[in-house]
C-alpha atoms as a PDB file:
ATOM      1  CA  UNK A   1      -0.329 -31.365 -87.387  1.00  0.00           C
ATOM      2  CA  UNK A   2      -2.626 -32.501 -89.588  1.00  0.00           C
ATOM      3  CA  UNK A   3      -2.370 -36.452 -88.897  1.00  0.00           C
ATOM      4  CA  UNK A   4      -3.743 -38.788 -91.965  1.00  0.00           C
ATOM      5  CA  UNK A   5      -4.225 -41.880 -89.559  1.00  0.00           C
ATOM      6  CA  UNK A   6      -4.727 -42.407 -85.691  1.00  0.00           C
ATOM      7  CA  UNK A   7      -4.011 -45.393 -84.236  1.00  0.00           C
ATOM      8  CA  UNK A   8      -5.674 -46.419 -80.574  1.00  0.00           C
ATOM      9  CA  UNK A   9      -4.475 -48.623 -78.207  1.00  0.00           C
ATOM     10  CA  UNK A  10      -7.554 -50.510 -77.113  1.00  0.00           C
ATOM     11  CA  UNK A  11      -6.839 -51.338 -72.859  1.00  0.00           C
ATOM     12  CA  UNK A  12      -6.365 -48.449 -70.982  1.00  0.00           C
ATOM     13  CA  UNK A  13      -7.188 -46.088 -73.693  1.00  0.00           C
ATOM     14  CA  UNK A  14     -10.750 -47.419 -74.768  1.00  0.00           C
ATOM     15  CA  UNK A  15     -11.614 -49.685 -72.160  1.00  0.00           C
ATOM     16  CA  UNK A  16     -10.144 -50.920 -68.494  1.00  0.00           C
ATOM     17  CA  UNK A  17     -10.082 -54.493 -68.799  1.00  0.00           C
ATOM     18  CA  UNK A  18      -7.348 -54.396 -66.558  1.00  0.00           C
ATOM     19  CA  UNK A  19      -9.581 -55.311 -63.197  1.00  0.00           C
ATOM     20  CA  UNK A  20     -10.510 -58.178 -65.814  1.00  0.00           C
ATOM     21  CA  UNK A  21      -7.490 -59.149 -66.865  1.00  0.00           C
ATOM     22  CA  UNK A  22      -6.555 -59.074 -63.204  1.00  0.00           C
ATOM     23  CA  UNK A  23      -9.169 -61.643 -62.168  1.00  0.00           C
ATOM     24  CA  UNK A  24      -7.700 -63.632 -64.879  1.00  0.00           C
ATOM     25  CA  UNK A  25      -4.513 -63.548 -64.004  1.00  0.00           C
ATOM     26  CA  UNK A  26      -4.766 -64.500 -60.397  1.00  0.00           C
ATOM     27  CA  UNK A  27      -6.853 -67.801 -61.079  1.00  0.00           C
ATOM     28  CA  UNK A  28      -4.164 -68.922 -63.450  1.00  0.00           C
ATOM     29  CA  UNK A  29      -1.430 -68.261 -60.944  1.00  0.00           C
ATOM     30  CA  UNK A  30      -3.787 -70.750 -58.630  1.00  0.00           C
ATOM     31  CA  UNK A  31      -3.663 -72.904 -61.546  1.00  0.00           C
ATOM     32  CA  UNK A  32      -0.398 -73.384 -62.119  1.00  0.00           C
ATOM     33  CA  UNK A  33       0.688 -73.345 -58.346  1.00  0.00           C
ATOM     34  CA  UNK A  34       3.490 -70.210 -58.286  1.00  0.00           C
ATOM     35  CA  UNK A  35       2.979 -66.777 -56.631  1.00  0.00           C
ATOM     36  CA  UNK A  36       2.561 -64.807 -59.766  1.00  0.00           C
ATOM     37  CA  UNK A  37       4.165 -61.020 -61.108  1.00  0.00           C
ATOM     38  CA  UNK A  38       1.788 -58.062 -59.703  1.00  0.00           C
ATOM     39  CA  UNK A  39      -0.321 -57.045 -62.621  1.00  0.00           C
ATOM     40  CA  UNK A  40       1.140 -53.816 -63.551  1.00  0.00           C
ATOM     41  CA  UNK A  41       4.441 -55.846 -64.087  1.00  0.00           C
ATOM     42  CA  UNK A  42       2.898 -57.381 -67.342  1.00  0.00           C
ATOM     43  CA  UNK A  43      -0.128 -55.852 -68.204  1.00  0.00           C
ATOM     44  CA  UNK A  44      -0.063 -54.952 -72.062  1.00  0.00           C
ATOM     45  CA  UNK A  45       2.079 -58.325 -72.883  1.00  0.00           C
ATOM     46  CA  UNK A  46       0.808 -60.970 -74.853  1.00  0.00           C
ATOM     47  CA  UNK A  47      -0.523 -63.836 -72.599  1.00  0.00           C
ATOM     48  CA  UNK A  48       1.084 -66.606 -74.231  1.00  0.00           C
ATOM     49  CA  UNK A  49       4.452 -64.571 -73.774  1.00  0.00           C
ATOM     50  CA  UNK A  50       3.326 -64.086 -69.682  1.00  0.00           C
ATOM     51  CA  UNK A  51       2.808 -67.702 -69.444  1.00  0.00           C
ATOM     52  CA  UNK A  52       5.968 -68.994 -71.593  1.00  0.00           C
ATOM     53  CA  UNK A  53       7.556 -66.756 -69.303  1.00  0.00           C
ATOM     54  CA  UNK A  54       7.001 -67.597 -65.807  1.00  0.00           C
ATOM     55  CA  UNK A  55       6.119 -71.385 -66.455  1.00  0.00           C
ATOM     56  CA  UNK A  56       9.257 -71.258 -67.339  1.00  0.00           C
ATOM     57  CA  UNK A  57      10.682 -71.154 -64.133  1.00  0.00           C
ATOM     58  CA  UNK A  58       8.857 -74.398 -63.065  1.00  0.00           C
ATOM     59  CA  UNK A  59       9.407 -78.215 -63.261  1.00  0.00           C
ATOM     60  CA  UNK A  60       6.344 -78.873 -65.714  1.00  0.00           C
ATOM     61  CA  UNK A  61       5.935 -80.061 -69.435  1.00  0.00           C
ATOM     62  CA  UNK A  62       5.786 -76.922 -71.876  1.00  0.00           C
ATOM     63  CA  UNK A  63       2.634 -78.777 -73.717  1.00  0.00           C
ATOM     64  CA  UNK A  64       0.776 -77.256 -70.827  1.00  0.00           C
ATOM     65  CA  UNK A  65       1.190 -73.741 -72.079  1.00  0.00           C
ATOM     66  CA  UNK A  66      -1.247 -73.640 -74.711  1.00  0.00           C
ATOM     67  CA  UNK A  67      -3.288 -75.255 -72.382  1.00  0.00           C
ATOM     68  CA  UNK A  68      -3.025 -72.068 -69.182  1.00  0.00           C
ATOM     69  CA  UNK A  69      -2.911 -69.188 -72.498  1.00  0.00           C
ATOM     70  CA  UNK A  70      -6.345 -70.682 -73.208  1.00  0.00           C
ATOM     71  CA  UNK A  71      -7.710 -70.612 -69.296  1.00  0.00           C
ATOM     72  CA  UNK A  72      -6.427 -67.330 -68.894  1.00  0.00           C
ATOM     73  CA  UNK A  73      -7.844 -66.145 -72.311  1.00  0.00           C
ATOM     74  CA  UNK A  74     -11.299 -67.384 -71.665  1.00  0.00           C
ATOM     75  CA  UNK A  75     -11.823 -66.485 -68.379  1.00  0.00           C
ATOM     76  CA  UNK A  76     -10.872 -62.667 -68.772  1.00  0.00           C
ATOM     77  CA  UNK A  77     -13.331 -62.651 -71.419  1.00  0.00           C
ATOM     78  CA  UNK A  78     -16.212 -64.019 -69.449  1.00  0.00           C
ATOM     79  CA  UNK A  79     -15.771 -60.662 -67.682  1.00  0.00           C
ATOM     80  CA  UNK A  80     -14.864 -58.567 -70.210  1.00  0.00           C
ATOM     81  CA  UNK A  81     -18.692 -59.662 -71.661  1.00  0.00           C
ATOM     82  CA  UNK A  82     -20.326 -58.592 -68.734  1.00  0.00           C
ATOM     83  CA  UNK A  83     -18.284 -55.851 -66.922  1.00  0.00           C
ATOM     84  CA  UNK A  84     -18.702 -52.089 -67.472  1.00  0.00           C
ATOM     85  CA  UNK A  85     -15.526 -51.680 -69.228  1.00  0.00           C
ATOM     86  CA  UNK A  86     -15.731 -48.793 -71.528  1.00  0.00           C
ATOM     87  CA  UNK A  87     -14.730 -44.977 -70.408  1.00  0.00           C
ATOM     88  CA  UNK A  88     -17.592 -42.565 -70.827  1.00  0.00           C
ATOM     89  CA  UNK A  89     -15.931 -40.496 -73.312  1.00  0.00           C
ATOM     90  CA  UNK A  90     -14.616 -43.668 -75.794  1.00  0.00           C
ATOM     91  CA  UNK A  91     -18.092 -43.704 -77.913  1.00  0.00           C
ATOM     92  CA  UNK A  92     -18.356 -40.329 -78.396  1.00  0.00           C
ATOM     93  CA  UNK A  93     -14.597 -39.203 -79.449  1.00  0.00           C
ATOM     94  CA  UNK A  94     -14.698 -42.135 -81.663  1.00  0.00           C
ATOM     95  CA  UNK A  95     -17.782 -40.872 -83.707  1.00  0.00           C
ATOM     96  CA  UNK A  96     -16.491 -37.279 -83.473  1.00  0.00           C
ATOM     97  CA  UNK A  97     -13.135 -38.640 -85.213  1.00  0.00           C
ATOM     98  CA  UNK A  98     -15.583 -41.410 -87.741  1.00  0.00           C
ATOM     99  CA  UNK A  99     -17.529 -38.302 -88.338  1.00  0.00           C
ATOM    100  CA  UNK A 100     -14.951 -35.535 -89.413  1.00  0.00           C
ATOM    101  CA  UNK A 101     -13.504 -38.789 -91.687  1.00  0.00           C
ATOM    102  CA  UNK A 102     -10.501 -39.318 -89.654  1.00  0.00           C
ATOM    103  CA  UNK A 103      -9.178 -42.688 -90.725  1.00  0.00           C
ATOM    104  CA  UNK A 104      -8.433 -44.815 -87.645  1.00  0.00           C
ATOM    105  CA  UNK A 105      -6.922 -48.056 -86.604  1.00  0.00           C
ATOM    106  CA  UNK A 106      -6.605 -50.372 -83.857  1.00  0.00           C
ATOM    107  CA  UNK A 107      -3.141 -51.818 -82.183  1.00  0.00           C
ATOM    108  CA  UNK A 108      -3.549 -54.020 -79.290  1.00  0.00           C
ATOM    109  CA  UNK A 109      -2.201 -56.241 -77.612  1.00  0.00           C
ATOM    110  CA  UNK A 110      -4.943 -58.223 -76.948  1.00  0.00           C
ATOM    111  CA  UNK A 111      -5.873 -61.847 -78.598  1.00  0.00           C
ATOM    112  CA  UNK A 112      -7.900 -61.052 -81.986  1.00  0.00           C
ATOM    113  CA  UNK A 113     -10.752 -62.838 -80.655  1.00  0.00           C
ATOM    114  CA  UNK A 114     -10.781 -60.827 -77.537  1.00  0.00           C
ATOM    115  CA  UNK A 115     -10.528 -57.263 -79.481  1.00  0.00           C
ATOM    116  CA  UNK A 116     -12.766 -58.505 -81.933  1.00  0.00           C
ATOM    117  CA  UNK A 117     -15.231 -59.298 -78.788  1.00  0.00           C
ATOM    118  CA  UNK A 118     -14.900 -55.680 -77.539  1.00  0.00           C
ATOM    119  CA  UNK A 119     -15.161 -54.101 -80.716  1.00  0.00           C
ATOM    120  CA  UNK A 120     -18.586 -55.922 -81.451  1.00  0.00           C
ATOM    121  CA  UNK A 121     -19.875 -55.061 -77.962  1.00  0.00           C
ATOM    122  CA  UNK A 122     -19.885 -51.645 -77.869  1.00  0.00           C
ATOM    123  CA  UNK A 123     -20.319 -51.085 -81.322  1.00  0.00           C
ATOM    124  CA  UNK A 124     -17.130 -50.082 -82.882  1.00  0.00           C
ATOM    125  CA  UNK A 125     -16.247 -52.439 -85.082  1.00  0.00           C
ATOM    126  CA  UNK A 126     -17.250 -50.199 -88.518  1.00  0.00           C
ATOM    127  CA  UNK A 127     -15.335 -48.199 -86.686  1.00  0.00           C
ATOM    128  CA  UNK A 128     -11.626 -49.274 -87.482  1.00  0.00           C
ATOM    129  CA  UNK A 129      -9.949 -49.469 -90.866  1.00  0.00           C
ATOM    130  CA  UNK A 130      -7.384 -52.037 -89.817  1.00  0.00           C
ATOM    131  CA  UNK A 131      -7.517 -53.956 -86.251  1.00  0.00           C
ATOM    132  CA  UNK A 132      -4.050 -55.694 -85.799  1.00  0.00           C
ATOM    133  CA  UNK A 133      -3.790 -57.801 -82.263  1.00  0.00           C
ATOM    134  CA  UNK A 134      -1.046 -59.565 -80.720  1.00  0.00           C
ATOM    135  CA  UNK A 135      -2.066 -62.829 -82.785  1.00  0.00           C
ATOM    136  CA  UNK A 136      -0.699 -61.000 -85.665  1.00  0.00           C
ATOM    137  CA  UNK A 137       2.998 -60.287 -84.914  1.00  0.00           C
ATOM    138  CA  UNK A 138       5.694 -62.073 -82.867  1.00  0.00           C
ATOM    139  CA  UNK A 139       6.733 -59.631 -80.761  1.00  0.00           C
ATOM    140  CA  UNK A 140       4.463 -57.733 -78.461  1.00  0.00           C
ATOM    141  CA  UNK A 141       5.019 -54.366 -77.371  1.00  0.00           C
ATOM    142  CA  UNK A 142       7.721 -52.297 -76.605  1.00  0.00           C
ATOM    143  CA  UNK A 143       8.673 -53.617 -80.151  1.00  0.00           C
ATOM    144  CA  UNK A 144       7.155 -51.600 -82.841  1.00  0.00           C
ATOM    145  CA  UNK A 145       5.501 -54.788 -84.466  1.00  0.00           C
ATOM    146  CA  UNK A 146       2.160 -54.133 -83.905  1.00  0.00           C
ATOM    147  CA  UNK A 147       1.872 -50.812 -84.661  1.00  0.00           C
ATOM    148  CA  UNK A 148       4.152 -50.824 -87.878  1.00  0.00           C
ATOM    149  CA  UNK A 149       1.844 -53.251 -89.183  1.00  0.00           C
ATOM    150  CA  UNK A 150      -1.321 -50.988 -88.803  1.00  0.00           C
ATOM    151  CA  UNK A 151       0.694 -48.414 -90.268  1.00  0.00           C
ATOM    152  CA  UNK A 152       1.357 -50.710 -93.567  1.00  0.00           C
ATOM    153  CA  UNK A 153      -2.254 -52.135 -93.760  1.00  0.00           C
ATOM    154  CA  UNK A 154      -3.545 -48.743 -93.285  1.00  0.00           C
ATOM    155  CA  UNK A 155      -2.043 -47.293 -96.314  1.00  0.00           C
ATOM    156  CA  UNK A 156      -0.801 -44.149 -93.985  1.00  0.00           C
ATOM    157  CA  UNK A 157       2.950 -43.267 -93.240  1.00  0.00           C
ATOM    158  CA  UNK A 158       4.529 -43.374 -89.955  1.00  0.00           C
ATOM    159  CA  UNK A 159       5.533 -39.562 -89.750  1.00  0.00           C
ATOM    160  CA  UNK A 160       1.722 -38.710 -90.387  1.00  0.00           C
ATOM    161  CA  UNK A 161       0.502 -40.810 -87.834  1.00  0.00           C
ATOM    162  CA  UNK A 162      -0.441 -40.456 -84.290  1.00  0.00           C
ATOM    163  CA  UNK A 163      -0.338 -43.170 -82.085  1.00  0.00           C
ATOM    164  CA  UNK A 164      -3.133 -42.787 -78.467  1.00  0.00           C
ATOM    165  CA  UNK A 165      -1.644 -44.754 -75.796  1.00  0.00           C
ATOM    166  CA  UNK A 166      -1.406 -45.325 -72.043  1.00  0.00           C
ATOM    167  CA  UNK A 167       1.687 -46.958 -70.943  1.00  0.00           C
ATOM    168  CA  UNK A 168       5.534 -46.881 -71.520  1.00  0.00           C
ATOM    169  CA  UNK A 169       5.657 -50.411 -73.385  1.00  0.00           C
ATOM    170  CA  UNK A 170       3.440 -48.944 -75.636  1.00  0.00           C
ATOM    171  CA  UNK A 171       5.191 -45.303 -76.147  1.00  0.00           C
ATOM    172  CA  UNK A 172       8.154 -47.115 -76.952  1.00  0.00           C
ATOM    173  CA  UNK A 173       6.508 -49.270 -79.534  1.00  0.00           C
ATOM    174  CA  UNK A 174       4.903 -45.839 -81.042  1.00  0.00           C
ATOM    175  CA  UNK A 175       8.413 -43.881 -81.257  1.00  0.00           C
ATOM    176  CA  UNK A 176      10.473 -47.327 -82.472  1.00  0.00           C
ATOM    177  CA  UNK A 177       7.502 -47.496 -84.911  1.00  0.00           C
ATOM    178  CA  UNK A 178       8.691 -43.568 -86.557  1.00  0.00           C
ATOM    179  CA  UNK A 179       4.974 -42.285 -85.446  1.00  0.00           C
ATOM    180  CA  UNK A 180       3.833 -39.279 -83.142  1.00  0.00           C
ATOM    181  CA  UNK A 181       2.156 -40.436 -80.177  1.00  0.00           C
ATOM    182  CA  UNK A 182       0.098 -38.766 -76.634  1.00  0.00           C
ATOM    183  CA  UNK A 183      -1.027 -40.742 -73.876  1.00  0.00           C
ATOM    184  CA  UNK A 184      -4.109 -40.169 -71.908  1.00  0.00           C
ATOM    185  CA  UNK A 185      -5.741 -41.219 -68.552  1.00  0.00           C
ATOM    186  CA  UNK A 186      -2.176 -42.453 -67.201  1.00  0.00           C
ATOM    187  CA  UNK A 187       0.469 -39.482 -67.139  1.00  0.00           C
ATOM    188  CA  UNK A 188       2.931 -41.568 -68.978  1.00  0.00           C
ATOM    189  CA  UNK A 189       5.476 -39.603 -70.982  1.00  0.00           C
ATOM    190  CA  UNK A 190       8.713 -40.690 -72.904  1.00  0.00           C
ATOM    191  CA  UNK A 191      11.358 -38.581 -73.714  1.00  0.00           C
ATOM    192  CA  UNK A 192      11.191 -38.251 -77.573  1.00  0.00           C
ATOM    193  CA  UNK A 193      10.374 -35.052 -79.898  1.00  0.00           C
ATOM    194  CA  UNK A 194       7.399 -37.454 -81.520  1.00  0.00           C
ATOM    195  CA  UNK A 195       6.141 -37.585 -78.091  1.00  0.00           C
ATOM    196  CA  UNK A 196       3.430 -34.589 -78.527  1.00  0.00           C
ATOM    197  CA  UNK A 197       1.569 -34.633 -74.924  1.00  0.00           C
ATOM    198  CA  UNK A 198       0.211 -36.327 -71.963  1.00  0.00           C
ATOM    199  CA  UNK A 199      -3.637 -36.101 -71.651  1.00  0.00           C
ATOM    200  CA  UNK A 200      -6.017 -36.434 -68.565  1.00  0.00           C
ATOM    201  CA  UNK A 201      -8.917 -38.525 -71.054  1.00  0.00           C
ATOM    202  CA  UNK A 202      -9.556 -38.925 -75.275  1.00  0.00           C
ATOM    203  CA  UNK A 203     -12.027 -36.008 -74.746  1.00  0.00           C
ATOM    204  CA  UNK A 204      -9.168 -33.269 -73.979  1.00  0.00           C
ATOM    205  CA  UNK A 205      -6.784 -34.879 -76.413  1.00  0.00           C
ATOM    206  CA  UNK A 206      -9.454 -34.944 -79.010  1.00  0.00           C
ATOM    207  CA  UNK A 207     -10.547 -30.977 -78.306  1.00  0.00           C
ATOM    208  CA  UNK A 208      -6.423 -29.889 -78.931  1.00  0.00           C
ATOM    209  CA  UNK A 209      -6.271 -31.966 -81.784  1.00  0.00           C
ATOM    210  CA  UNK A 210      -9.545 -30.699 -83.471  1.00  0.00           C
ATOM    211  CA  UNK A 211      -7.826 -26.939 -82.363  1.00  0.00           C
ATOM    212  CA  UNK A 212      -4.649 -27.824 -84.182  1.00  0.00           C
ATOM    213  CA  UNK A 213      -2.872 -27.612 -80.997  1.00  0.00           C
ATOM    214  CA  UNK A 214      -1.131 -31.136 -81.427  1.00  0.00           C
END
């Protein structure tokens, strides 16, 4: 299929800021006093939905919120500026796709200063058309919000998009949002004719795509 736009995921799929994120995570459960979710449980969310979440479920003013999203925010990216975060084929699929004048986009969950961070580290942000973050919708993934926006900005149509992704919440979000969609460097799979394949890394995706095999 010969897609018009490709959309990547940025965590799990460019990077691994999980182990950052992680960190993160478990000094704001210290913070806030409760014995938080594991990790895997809510990776992918939107922090400020995380933290409206389980504070929540305590006796405490919800003024604090903003307060905790902004801990957690700027602690993960302390170590998101100095941690070796990027996979070693990320750079060079991205300039094989730049190169062949693939038009690509971004859909993350991730704050836009904290994308926007990434992107600028490693070099990649010429590299994106359209960057859309979870400070641009309401809902985070599974819905289709972010990715249906990068969609619109981009110009492209859903059914001519593919959507690279690594986790179920985000599958969902690609087949609510009409578009095609693999995953790689996870094994995660959904059960949906859009749903094109399940890829060990970007480099083997990439190789079946440039054979017209997807």
């Amino acid at each position: 299929m010969d897609f018009e736009l490709v959309i990547f995921d940025l965590d799990g799929v460019l990077v691994d800021t999980s182990p950052c994120h992680e960190l993160a995570y478990n000094e704001l459960w210290k913070l806030m006093d409760i014995a938080g979710p594991r990790y895997e449980s809510i990776a992918g969310r939107k922090t400020r939905e995380v933290v409206e979440e389980y504070g929540a479920r305590i006796n405490v003013d919800p003024a604090r919120f903003g307060e905790w999203v902004q801990f957690k925010q700027e602690l993960a990216r302390t170590h998101l500026n100095s941690a070796q975060i990027a996979f070693d084929d990320s750079a060079e699929c991205l300039q094989r796709l730049t190169g062949a004048g693939q038009l690509l986009a971004l859909g993350t969950g991730a704050s836009r200063k904290t994308a926007e961070m990434v992107l600028r580290r490693f070099g990649w942000d010429a590299v994106f058309s359209v960057v859309v973050t979870g400070d641009d919708v309401m809902t985070g993934k599974p819905a289709p919000d972010i990715y249906s926006v990068a969609i619109e900005r981009s110009g492209a149509s859903a059914e001519r998009t593919l959507i690279v992704e690594d986790s179920d919440a985000g599958l969902e979000a690609a087949v609510a949002a009409e578009a095609y969609s693999v995953s790689v460097r996870s094994g995660a799979r959904i059960d949906h004719r859009r749903f094109i394949g399940a890829f060990p890394d970007i480099s083997t995706m990439l190789a079946a795509l440039e054979k017209g095999e997807l």
